[in-house]
C-alpha atoms as a PDB file:
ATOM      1  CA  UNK A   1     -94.510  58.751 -53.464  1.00  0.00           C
ATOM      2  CA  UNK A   2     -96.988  59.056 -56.084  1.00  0.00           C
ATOM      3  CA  UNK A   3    -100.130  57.318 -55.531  1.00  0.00           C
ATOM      4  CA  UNK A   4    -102.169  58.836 -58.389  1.00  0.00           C
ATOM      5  CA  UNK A   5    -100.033  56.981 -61.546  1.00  0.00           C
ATOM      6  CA  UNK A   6    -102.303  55.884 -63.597  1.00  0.00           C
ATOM      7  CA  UNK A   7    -100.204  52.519 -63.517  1.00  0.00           C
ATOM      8  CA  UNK A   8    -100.976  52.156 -59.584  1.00  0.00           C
ATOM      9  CA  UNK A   9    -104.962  53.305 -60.300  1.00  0.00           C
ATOM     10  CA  UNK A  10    -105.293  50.787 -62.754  1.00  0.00           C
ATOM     11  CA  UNK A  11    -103.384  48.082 -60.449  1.00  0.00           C
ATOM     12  CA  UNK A  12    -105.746  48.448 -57.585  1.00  0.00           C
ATOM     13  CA  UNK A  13    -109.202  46.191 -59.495  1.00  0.00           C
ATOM     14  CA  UNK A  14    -112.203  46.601 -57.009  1.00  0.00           C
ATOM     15  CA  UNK A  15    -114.520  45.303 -59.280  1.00  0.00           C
ATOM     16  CA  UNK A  16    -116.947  43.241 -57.457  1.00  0.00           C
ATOM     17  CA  UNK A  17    -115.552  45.130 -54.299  1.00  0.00           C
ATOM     18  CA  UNK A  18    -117.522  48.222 -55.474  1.00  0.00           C
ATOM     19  CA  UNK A  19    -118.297  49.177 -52.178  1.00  0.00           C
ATOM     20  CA  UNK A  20    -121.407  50.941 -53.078  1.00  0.00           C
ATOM     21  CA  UNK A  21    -120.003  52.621 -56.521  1.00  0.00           C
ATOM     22  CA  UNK A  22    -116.576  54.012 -54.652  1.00  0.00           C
ATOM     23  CA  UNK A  23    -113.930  53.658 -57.292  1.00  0.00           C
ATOM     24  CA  UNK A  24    -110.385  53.756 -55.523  1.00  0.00           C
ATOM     25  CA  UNK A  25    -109.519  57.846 -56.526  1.00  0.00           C
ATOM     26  CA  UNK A  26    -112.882  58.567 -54.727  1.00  0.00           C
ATOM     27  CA  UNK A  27    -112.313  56.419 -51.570  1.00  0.00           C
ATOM     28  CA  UNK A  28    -111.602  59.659 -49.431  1.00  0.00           C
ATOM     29  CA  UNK A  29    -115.250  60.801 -49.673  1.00  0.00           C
ATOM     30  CA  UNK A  30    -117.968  59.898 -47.968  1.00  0.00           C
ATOM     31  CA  UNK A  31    -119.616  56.730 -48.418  1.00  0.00           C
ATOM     32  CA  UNK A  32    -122.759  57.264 -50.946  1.00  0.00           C
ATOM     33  CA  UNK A  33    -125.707  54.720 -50.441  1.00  0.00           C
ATOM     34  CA  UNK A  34    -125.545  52.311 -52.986  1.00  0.00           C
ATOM     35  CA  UNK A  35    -127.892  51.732 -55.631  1.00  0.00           C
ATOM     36  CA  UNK A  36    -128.370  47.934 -54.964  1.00  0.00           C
ATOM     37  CA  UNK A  37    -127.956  46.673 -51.553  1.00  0.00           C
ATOM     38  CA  UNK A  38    -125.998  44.076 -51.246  1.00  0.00           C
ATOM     39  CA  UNK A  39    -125.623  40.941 -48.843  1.00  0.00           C
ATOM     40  CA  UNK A  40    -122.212  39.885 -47.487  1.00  0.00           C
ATOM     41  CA  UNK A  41    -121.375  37.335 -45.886  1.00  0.00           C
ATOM     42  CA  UNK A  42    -117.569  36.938 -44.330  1.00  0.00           C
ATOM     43  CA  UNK A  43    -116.445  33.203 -42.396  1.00  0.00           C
ATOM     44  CA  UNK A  44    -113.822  33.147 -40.038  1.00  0.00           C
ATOM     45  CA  UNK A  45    -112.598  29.902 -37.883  1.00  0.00           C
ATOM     46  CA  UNK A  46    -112.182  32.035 -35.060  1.00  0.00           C
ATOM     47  CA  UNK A  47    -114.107  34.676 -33.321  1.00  0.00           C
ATOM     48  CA  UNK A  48    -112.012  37.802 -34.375  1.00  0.00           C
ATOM     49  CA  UNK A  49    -110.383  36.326 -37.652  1.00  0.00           C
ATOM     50  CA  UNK A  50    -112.641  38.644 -40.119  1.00  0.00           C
ATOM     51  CA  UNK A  51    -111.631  41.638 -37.727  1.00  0.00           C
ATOM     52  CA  UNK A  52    -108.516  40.905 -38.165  1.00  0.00           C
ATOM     53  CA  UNK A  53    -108.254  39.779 -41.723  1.00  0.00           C
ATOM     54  CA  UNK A  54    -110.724  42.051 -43.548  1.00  0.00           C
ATOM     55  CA  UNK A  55    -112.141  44.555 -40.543  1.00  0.00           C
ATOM     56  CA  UNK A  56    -111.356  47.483 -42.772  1.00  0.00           C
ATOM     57  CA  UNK A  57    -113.299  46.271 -45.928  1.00  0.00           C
ATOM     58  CA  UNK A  58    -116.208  44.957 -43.829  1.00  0.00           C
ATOM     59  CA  UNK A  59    -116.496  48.358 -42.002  1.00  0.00           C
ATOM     60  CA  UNK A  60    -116.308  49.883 -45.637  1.00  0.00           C
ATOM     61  CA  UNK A  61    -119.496  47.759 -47.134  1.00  0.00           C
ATOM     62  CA  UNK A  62    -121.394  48.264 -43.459  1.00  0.00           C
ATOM     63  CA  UNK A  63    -121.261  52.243 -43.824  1.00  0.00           C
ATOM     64  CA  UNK A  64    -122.075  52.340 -47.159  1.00  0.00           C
ATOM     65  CA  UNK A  65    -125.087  50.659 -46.414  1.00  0.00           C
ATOM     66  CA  UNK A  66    -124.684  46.748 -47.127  1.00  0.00           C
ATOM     67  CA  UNK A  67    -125.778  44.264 -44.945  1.00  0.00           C
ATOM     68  CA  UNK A  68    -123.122  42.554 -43.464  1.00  0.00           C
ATOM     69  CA  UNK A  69    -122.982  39.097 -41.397  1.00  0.00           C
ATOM     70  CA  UNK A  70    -119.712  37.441 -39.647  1.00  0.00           C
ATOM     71  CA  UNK A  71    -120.285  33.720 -39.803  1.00  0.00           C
ATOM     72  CA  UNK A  72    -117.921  31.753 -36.999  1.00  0.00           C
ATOM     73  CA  UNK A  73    -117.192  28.394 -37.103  1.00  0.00           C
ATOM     74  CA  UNK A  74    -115.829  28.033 -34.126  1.00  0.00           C
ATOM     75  CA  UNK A  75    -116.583  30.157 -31.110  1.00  0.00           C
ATOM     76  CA  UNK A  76    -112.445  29.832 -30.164  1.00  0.00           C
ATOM     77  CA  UNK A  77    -112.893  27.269 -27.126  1.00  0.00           C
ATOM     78  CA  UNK A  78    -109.820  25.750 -27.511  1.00  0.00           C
ATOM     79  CA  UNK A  79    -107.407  29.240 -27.426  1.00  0.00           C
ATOM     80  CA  UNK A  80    -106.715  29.398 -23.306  1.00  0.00           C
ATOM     81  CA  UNK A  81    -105.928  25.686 -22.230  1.00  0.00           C
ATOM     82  CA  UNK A  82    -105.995  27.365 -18.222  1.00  0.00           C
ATOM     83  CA  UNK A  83    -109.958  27.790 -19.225  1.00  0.00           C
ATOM     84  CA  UNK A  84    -112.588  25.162 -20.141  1.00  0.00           C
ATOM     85  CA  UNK A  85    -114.434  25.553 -23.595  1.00  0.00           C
ATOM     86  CA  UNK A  86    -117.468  27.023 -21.931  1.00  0.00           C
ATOM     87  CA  UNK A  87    -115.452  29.350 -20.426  1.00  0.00           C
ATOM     88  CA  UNK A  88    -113.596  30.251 -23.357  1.00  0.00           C
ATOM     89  CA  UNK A  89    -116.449  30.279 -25.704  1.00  0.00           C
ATOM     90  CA  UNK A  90    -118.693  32.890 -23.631  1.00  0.00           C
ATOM     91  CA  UNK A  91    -115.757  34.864 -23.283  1.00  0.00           C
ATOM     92  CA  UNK A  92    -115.028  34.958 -27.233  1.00  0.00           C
ATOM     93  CA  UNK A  93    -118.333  35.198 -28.008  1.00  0.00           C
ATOM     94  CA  UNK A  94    -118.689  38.921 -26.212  1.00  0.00           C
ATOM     95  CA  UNK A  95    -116.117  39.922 -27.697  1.00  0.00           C
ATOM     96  CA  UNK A  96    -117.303  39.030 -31.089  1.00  0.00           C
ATOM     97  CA  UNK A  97    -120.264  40.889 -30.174  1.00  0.00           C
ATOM     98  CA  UNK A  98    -118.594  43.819 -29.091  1.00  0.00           C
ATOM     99  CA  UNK A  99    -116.349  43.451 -32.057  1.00  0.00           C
ATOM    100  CA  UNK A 100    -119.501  43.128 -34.534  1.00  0.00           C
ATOM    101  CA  UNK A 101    -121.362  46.221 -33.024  1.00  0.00           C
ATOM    102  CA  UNK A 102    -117.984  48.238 -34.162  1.00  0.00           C
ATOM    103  CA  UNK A 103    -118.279  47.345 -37.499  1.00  0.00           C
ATOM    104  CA  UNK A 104    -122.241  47.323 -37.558  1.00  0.00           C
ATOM    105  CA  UNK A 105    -121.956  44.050 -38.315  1.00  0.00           C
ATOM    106  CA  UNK A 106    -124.247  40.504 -37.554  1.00  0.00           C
ATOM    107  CA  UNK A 107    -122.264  37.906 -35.695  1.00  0.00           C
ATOM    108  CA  UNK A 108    -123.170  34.135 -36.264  1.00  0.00           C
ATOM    109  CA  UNK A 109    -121.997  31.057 -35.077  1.00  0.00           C
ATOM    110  CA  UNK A 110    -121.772  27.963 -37.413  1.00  0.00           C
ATOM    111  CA  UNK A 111    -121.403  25.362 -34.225  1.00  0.00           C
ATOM    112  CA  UNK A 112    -117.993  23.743 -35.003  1.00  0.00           C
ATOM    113  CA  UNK A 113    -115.386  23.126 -31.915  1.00  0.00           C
ATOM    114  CA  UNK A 114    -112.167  25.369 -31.744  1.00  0.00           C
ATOM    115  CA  UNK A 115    -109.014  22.905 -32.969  1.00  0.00           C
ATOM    116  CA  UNK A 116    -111.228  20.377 -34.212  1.00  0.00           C
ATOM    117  CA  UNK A 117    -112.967  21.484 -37.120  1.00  0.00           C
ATOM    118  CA  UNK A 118    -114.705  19.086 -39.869  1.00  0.00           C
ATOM    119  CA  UNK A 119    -114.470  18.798 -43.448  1.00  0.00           C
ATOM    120  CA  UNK A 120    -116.737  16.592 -44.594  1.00  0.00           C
ATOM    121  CA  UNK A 121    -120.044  15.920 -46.850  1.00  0.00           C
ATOM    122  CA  UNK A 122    -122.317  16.088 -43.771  1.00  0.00           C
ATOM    123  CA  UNK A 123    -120.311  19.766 -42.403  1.00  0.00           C
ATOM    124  CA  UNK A 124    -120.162  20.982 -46.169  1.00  0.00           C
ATOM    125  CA  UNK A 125    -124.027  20.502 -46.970  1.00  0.00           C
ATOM    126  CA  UNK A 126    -124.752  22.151 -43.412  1.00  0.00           C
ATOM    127  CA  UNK A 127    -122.074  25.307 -44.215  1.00  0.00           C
ATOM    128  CA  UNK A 128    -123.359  25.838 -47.430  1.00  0.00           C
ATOM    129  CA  UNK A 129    -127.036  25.942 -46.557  1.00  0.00           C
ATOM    130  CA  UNK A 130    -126.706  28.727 -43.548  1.00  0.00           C
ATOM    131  CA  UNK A 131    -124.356  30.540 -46.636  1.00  0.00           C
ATOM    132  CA  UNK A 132    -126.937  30.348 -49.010  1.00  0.00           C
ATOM    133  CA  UNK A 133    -129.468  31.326 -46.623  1.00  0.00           C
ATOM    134  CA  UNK A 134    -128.035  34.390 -46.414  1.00  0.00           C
ATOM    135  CA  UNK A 135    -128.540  35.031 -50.130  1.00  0.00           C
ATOM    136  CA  UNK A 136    -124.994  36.644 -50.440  1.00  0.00           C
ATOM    137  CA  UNK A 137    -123.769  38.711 -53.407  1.00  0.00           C
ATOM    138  CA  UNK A 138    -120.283  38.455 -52.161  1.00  0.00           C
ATOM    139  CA  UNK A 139    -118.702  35.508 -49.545  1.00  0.00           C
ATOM    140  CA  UNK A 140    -115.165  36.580 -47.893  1.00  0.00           C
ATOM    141  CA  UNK A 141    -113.778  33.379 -46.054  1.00  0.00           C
ATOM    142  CA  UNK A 142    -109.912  32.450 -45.119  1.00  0.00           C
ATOM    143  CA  UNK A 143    -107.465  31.438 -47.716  1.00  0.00           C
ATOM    144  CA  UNK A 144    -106.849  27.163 -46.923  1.00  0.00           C
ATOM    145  CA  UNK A 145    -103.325  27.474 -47.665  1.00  0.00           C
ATOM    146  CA  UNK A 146    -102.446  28.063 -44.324  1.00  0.00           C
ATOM    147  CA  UNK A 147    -100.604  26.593 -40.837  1.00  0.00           C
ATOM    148  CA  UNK A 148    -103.782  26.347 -38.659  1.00  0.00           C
ATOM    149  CA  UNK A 149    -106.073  23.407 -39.880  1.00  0.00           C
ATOM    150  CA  UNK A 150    -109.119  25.546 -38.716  1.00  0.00           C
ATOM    151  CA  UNK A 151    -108.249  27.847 -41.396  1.00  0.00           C
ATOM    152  CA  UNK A 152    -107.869  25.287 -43.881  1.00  0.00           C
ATOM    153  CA  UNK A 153    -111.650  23.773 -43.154  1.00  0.00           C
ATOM    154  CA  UNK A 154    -113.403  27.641 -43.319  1.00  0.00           C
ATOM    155  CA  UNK A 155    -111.538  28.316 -46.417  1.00  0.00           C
ATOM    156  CA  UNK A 156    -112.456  25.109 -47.907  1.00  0.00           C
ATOM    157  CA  UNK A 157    -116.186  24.759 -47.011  1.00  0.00           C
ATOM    158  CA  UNK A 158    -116.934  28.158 -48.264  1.00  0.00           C
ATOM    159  CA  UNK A 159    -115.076  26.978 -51.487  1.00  0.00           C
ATOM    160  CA  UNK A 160    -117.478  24.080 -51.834  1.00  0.00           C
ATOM    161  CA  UNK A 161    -119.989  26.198 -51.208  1.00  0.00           C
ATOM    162  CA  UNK A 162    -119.255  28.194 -54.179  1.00  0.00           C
ATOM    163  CA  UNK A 163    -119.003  25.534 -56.378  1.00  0.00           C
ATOM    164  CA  UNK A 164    -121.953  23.745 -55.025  1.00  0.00           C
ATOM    165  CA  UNK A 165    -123.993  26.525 -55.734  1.00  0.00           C
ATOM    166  CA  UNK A 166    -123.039  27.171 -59.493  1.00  0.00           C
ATOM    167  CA  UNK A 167    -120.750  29.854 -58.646  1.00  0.00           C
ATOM    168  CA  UNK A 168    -123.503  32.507 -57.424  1.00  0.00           C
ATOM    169  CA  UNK A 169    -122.146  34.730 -55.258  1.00  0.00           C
ATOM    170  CA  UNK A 170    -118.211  36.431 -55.982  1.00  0.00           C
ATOM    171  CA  UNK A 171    -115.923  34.655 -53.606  1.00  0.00           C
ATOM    172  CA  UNK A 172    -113.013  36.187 -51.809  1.00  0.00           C
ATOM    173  CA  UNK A 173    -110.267  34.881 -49.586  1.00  0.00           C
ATOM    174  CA  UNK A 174    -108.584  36.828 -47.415  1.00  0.00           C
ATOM    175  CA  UNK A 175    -105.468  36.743 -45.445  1.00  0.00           C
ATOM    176  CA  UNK A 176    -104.650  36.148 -41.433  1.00  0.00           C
ATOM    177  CA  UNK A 177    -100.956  36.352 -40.061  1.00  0.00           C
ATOM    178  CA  UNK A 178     -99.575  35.982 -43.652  1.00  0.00           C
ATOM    179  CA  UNK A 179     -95.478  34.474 -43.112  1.00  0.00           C
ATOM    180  CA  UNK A 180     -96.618  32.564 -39.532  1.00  0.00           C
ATOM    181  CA  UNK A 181    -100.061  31.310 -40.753  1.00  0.00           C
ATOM    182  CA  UNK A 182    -101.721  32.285 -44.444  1.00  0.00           C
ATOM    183  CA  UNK A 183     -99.042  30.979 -47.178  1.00  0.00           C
ATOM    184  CA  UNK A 184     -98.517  31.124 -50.561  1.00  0.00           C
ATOM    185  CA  UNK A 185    -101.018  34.211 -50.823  1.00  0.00           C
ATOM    186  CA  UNK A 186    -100.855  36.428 -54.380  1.00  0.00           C
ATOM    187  CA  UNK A 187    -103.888  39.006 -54.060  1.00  0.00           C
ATOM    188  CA  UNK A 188    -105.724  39.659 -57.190  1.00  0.00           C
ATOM    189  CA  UNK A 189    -107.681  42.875 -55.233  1.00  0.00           C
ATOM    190  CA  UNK A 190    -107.047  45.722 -53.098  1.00  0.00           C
ATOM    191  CA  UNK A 191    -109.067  47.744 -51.032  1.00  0.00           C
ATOM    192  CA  UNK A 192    -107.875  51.261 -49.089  1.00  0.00           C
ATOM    193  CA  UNK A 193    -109.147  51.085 -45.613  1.00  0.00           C
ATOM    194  CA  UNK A 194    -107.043  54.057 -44.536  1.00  0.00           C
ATOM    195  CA  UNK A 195    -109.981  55.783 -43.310  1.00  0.00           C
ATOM    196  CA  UNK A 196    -112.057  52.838 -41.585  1.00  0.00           C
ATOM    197  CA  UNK A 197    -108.378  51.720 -40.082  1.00  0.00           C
ATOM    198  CA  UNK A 198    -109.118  52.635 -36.532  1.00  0.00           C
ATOM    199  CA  UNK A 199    -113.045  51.544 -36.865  1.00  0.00           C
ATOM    200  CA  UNK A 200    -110.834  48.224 -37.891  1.00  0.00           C
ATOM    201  CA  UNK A 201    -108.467  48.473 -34.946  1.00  0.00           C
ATOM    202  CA  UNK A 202    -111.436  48.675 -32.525  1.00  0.00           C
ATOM    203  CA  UNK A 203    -112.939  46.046 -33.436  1.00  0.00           C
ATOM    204  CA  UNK A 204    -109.528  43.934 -33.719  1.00  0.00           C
ATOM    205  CA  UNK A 205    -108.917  45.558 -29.868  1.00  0.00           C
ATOM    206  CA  UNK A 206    -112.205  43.769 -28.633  1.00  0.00           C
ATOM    207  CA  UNK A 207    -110.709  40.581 -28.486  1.00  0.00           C
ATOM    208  CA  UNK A 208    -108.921  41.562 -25.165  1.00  0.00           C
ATOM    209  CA  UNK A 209    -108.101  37.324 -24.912  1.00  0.00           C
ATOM    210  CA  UNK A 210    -106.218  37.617 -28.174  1.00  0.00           C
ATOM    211  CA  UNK A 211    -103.080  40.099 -27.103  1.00  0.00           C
ATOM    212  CA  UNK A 212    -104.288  42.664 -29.246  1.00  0.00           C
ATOM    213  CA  UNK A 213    -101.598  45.699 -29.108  1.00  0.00           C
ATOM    214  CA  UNK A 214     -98.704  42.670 -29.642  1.00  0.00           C
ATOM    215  CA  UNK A 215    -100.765  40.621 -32.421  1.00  0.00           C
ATOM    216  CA  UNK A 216    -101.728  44.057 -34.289  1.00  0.00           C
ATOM    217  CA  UNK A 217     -98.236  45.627 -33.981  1.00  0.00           C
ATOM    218  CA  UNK A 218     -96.211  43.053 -34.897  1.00  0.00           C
ATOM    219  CA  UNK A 219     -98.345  40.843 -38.182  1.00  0.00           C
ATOM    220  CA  UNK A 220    -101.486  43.411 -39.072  1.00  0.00           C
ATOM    221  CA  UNK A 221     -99.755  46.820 -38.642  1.00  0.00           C
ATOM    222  CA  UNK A 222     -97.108  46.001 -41.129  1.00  0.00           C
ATOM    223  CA  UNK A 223     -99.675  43.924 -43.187  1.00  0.00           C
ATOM    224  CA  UNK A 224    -102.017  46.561 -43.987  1.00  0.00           C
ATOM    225  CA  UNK A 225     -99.085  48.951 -44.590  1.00  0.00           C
ATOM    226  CA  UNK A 226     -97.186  46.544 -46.739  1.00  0.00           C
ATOM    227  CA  UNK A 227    -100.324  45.594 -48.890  1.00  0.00           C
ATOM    228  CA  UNK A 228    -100.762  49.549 -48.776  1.00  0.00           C
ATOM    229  CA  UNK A 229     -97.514  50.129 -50.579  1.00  0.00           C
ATOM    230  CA  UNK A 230     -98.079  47.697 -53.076  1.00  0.00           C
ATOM    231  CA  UNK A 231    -102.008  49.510 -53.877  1.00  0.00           C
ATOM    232  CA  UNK A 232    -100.789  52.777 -53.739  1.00  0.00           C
ATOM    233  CA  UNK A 233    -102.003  54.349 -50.496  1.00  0.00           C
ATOM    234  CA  UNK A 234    -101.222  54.297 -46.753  1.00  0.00           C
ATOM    235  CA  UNK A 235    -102.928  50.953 -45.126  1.00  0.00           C
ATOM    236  CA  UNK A 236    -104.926  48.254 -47.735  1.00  0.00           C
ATOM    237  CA  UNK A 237    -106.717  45.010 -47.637  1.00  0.00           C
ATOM    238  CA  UNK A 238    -105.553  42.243 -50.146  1.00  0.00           C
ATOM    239  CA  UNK A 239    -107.672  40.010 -51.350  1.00  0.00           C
ATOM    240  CA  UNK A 240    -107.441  36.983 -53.618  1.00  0.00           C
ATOM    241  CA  UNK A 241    -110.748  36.903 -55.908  1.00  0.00           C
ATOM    242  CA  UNK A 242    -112.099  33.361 -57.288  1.00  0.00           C
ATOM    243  CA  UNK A 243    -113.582  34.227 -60.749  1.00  0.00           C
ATOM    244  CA  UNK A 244    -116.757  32.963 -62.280  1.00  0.00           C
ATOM    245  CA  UNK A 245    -115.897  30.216 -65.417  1.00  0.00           C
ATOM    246  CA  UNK A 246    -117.035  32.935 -67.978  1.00  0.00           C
ATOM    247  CA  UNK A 247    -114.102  35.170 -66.761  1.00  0.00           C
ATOM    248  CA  UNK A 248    -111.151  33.249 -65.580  1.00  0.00           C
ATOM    249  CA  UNK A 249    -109.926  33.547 -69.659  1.00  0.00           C
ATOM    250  CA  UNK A 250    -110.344  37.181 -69.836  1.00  0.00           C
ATOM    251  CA  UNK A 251    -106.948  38.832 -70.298  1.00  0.00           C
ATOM    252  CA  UNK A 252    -106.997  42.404 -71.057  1.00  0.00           C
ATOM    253  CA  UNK A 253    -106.817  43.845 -74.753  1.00  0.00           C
ATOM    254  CA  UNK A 254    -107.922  40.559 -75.800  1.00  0.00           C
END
């Protein structure tokens, strides 16, 4: 295969990704520290849904020298019915510790309860002020077109959020389970984490409650090698990028 077309460089757009100036043809080298640092925030319903969904980019930003904060909704009491919540939140809360400390990464916890998430004005204005507190350049959260309702919510109140706040920060949804969960999901971006992939499995292995070595083998495995195929290199990230109103006419040449 021939991952240095021009076609396929041009294909991958990091853009806001810039991951501290890497462009994708210098993603093998060590991380530089950037010239701005910059503050990213990633939401996830679930304790170990940014792991799983964006691990690779997040361990990317962290090593480069970005500040990076997880921001739960949920702390995943709901996900072992034989358990109460307490139970079930203390356990998923380690491991999102444990995860977090992999990816040198700040874990925070947004209060909602696992499988019965809210959307609504008073949950949106609280959301969006612990975002903007965080002053964030970029904001990953889930992409709402998906099975799990939880999803949905994250994906939505970090949307309002952007709006809310006149389109700020660059917003990015990411994908979880794509084909049994995320749906409908056409990535504008790409990022190579072949290189961070087994900082990414680590963290993704933390979450001993969540069946790692099945979930990873059979949905995130082939994920990242499928989006990898379609960026040009062995494992990828996909990522599908909201644009700011002055850009969302641009089409190139024009």
């Amino acid at each position: 295969m021939e991952k240095n077309k021009p076609a396929r460089r041009d294909f991958i757009k990091l853009s806001a990704l810039a991951l501290g100036g890497l462009s994708v043809a210098q993603i093998k080298a060590a991380p530089t520290k950037p010239d701005k640092k910059l503050n990213i925030l990633c939401l996830g319903a679930h304790p170990g849904d940014p792991e799983f969904g964006c691990g690779g980019t997040m361990a990317r930003y962290s090593e480069a020298g970005h500040k990076v904060i997880f921001l739960y909704l949920t702390r995943g009491e709901a996900s072992d019915p034989k358990k109460t919540y307490t139970e079930m939140a203390t356990l998923r809360t380690a491991e999102a510790e444990k995860a977090c400390k992999i990816l040198n990464t700040t874990p925070k916890f947004a209060g909602q309860i696992d499988g019965n998430s809210v959307l609504n004005k008073e949950e949106a204005e609280k959301i969006g002020k612990l975002i903007m507190a965080e002053k964030p350049d970029l904001v990953f959260t889930q992409w709402p077109v998906d099975g799990h309702p939880d999803h949905q919510v994250t994906g939505l109140l970090a949307l309002t959020a952007w709006v809310r706040s006149g389109r700020t920060f660059h917003l990015y949804f990411y994908e979880v389970n794509t084909g049994v969960e995320t749906m409908a999901f056409v990535p504008t971006d790409y990022v190579d984490i072949t290189n961070w992939r087994e900082k990414k499995k680590g963290a993704m292995f933390a979450h001993q409650t969540q069946d790692p070595i099945n979930t990873y083998n059979d949905y995130f495995k082939p994920l990242e090698e499928f989006r990898g195929l379609e960026a040009g290199v062995k494992a990828a990230e996909a990522f599908i990028n909201f644009k700011p109103g002055d850009e969302k006419a641009r089409i190139v040449g024009l």
